[in-house]
Structure formats: structure tokens, C-alpha cells
N, C-alpha and C. Protein backbone atom coordinates (compact mmCIF):
# COMPACT_ATOMS: atom_id res chain seq x y z
N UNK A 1 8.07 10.13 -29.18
CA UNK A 1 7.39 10.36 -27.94
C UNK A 1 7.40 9.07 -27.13
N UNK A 2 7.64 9.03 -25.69
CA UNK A 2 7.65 8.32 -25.05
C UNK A 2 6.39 7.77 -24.85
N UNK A 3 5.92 6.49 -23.94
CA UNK A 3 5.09 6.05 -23.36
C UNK A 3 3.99 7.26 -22.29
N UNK A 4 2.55 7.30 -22.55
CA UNK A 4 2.18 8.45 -21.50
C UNK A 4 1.40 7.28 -20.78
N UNK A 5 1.39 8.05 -19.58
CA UNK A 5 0.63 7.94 -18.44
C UNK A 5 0.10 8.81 -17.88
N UNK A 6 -1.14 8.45 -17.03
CA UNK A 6 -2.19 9.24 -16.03
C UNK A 6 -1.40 8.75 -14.85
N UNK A 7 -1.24 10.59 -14.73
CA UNK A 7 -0.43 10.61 -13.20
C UNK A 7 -1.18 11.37 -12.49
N UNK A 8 -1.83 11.46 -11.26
CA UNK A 8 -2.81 12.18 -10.10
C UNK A 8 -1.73 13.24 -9.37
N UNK A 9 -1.88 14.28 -9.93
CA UNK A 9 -0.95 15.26 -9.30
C UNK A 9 -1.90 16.40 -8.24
N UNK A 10 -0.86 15.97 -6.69
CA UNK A 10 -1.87 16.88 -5.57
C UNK A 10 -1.09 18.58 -6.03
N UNK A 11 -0.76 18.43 -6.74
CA UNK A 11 -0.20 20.13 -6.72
C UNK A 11 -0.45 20.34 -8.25
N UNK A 12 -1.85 19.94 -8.88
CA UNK A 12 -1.98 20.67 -9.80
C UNK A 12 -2.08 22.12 -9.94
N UNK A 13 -2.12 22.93 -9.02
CA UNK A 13 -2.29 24.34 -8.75
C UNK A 13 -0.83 25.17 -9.31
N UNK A 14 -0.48 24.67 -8.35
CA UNK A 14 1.09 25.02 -8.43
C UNK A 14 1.78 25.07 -10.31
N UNK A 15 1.60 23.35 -10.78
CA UNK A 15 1.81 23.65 -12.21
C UNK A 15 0.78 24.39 -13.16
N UNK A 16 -0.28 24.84 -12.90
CA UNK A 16 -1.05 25.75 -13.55
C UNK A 16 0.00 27.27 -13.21
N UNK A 17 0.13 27.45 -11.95
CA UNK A 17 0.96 28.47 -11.71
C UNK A 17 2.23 29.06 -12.68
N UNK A 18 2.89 27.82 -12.66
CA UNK A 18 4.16 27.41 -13.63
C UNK A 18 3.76 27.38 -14.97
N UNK A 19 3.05 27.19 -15.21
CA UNK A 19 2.54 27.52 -16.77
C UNK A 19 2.10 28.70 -17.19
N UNK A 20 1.51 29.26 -16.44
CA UNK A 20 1.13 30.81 -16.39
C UNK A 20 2.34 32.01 -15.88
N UNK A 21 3.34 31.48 -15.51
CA UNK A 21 4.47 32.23 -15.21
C UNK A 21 5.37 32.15 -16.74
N UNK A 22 5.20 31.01 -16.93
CA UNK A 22 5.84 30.84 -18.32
C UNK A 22 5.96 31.34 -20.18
N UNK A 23 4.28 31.28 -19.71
CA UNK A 23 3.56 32.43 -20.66
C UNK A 23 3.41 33.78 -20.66
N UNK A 24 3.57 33.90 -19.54
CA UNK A 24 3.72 35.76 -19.49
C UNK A 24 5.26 36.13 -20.01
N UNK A 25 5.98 34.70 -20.07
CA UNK A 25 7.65 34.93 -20.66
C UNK A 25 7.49 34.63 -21.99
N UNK A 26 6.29 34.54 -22.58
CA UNK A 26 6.35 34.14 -23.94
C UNK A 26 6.39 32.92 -24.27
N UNK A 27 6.64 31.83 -23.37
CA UNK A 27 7.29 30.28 -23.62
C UNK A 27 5.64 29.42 -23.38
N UNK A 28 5.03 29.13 -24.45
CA UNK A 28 3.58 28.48 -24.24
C UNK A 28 3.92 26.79 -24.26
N UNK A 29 3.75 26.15 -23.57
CA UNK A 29 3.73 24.81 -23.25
C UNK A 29 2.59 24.01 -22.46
N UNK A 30 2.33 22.75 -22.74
CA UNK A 30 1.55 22.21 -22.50
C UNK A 30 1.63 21.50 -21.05
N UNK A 31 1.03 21.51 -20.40
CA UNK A 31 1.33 21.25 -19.26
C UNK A 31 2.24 19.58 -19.09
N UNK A 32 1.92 19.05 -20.23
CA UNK A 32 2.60 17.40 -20.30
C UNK A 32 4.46 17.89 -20.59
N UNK A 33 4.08 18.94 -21.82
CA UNK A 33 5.65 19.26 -21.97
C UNK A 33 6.03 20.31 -20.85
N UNK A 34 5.87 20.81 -20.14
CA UNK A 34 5.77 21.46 -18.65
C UNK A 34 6.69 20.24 -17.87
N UNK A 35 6.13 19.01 -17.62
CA UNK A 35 6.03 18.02 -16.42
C UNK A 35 7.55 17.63 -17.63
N UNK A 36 7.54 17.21 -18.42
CA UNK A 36 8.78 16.21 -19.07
C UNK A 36 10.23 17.15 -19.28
N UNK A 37 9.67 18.53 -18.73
CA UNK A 37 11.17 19.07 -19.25
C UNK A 37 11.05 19.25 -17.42
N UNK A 38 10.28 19.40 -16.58
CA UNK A 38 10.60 19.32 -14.99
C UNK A 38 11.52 17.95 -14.66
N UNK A 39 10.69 16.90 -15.49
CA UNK A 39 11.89 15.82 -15.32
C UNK A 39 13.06 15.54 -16.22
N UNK A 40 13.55 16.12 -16.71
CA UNK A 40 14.31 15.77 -17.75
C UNK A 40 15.49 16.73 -16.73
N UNK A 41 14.92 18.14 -16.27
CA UNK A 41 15.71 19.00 -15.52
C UNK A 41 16.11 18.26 -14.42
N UNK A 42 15.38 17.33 -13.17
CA UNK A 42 15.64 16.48 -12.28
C UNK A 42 16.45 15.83 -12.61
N UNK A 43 16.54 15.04 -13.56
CA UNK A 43 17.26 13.93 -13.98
C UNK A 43 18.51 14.15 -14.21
N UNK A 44 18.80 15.94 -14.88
CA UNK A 44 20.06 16.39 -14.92
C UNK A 44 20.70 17.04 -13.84
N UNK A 45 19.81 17.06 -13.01
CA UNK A 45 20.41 17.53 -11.61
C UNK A 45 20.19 16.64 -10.08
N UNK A 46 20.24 15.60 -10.74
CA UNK A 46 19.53 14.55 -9.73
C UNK A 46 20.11 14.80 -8.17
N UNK A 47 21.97 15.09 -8.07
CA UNK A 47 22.30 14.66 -7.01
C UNK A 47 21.93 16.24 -6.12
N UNK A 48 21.65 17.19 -6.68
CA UNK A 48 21.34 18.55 -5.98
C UNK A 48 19.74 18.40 -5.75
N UNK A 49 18.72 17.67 -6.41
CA UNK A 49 17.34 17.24 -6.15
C UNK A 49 17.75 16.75 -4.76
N UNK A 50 17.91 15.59 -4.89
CA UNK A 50 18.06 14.78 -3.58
C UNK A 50 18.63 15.20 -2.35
N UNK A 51 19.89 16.81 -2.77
CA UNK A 51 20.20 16.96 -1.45
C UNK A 51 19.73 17.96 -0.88
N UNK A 52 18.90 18.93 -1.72
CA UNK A 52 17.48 19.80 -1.17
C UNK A 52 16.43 19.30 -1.03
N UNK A 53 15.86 18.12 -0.93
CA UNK A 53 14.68 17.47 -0.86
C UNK A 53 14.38 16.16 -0.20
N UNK A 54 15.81 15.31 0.29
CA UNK A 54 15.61 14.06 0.95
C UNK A 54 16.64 14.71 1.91
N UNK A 55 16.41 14.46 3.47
CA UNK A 55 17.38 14.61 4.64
C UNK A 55 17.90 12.82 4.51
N UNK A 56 19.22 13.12 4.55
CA UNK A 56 20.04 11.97 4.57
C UNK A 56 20.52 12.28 6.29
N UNK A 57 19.93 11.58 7.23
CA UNK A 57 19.98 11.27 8.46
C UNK A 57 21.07 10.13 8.62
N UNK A 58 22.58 11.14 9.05
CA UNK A 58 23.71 10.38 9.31
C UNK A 58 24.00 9.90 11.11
N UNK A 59 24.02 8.96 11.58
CA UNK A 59 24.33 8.62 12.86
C UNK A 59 26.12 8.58 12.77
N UNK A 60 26.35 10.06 14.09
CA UNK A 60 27.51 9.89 14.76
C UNK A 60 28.08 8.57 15.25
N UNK A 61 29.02 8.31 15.65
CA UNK A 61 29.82 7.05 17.00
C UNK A 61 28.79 7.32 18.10
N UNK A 62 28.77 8.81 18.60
CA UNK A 62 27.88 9.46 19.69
C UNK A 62 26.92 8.54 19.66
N UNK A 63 25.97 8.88 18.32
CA UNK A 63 24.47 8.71 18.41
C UNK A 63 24.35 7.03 19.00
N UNK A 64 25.54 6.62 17.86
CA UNK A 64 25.23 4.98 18.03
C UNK A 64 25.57 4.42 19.22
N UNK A 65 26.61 4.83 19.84
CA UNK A 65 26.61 4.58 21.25
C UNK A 65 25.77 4.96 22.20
N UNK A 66 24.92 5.93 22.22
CA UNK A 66 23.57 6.59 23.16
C UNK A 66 22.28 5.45 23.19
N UNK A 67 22.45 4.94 21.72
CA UNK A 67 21.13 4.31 21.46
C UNK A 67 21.27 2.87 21.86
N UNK A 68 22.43 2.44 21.82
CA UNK A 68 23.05 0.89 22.39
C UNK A 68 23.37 1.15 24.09
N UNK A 69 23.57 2.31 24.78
CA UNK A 69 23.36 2.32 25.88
C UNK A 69 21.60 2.10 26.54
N UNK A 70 20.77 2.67 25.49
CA UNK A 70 19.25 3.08 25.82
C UNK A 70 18.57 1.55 25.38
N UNK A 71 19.33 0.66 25.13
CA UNK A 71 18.26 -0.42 24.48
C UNK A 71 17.85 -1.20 26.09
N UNK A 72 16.72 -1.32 26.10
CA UNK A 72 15.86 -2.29 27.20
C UNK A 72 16.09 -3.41 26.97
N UNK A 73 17.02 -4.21 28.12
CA UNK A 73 17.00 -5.73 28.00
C UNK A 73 15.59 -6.72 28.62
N UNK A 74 14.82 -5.63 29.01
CA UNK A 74 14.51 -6.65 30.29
C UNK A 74 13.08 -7.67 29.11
N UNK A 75 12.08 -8.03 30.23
CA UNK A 75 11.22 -9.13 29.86
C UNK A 75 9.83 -8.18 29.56
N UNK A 76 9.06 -7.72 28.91
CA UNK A 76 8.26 -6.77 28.45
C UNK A 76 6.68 -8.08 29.18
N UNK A 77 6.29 -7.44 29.90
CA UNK A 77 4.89 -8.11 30.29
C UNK A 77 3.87 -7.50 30.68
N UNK A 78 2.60 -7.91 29.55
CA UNK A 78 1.51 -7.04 29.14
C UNK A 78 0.42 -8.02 29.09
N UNK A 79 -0.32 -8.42 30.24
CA UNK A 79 -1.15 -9.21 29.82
C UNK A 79 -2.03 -8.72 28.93
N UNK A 80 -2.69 -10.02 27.84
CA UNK A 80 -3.69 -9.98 26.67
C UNK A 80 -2.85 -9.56 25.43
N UNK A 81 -1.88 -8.73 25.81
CA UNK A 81 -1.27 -8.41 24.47
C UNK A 81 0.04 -9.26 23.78
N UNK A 82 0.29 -9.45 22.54
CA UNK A 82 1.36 -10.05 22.52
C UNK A 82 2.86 -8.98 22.06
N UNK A 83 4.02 -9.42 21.59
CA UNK A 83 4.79 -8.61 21.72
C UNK A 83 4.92 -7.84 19.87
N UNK A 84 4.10 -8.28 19.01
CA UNK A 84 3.83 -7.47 18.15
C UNK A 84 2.70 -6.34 18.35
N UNK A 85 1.46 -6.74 19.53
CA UNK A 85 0.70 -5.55 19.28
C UNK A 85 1.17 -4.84 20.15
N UNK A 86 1.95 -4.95 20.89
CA UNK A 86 2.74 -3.80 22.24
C UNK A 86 3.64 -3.06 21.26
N UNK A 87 4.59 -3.74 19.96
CA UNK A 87 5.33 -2.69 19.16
C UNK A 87 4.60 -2.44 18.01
N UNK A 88 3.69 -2.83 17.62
CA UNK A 88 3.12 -2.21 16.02
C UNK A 88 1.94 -1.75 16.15
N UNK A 89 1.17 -2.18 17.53
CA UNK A 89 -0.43 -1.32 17.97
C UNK A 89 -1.32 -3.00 17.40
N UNK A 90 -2.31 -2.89 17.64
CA UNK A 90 -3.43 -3.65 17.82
C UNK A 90 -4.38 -3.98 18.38
């Protein structure tokens, strides 16, 4: 057995769900062995995880040229503020 940890899961519902779907198939598991065969399944399917679940946001020539046309050269003047709280808030 590996190393355990306390992990705060916002979708404990959901794996109660999954455990109770599981058992009505006969297959009784503990919700820890539940979570280690969810990752063990991730891990074997990592690159189809990532491409249903992370948007990989590709920039065209297009895009990159639109956004290098749109950049503001000029002199940004805001009295009281400086030029981090005009871009990050403050």
C-alpha cells in the first residue's frame, strides 16, 4: 500500500454516487479503493483525460497578427495610480 493522504473532495456526492452504482453491479469497494483505481484509470489514459478536460487554446498566424496589430503603444496616464494598479487593480 502506498502512502495515504487526506484529500478534501468538493464532489463527494458524486463518488458516493459511484459507489452506489457499483454495488448494485455487485463490485463493493471502498471509497479509497474507488479514488485509486479512478487514478490508476487516469494515469492509463492520461492523454484522452487531458484532451476531454483541459482546452489547449492554439493561436493561429491570424490570431497573432490581430493581437500585435491591437497592442497600445501610447503613454497610459492616470493620476494617483501607478502602472501596476491600472493593470492588476488596487
Amino acid at each position: 500500500m502506498g502512502i495515504l493522504a487526506n484529500v478534501k473532495l468538493s464532489k463527494k456526492d458524486m463518488l458516493e454516487e459511484l459507489q452506489a452504482k457499483l454495488r448494485l453491479l455487485h463490485k463493493k469497494l471502498t471509497q479509497q479503493e474507488l479514488l485509486d483505481k479512478c487514478v490508476e484509470f487516469t494515469q492509463q489514459n492520461f492523454d484522452r483525460f487531458v484532451n476531454e478536460h483541459f482546452v489547449d487554446v492554439a493561436l493561429t498566424e491570424e490570431k497573432i497578427a490581430t493581437i500585435k496589430k491591437n497592442i497600445y503603444h501610447g503613454e497610459i496616464n492616470y493620476p494617483g495610480k501607478t502602472h501596476d494598479e491600472l493593470l492588476y487593480g488596487g
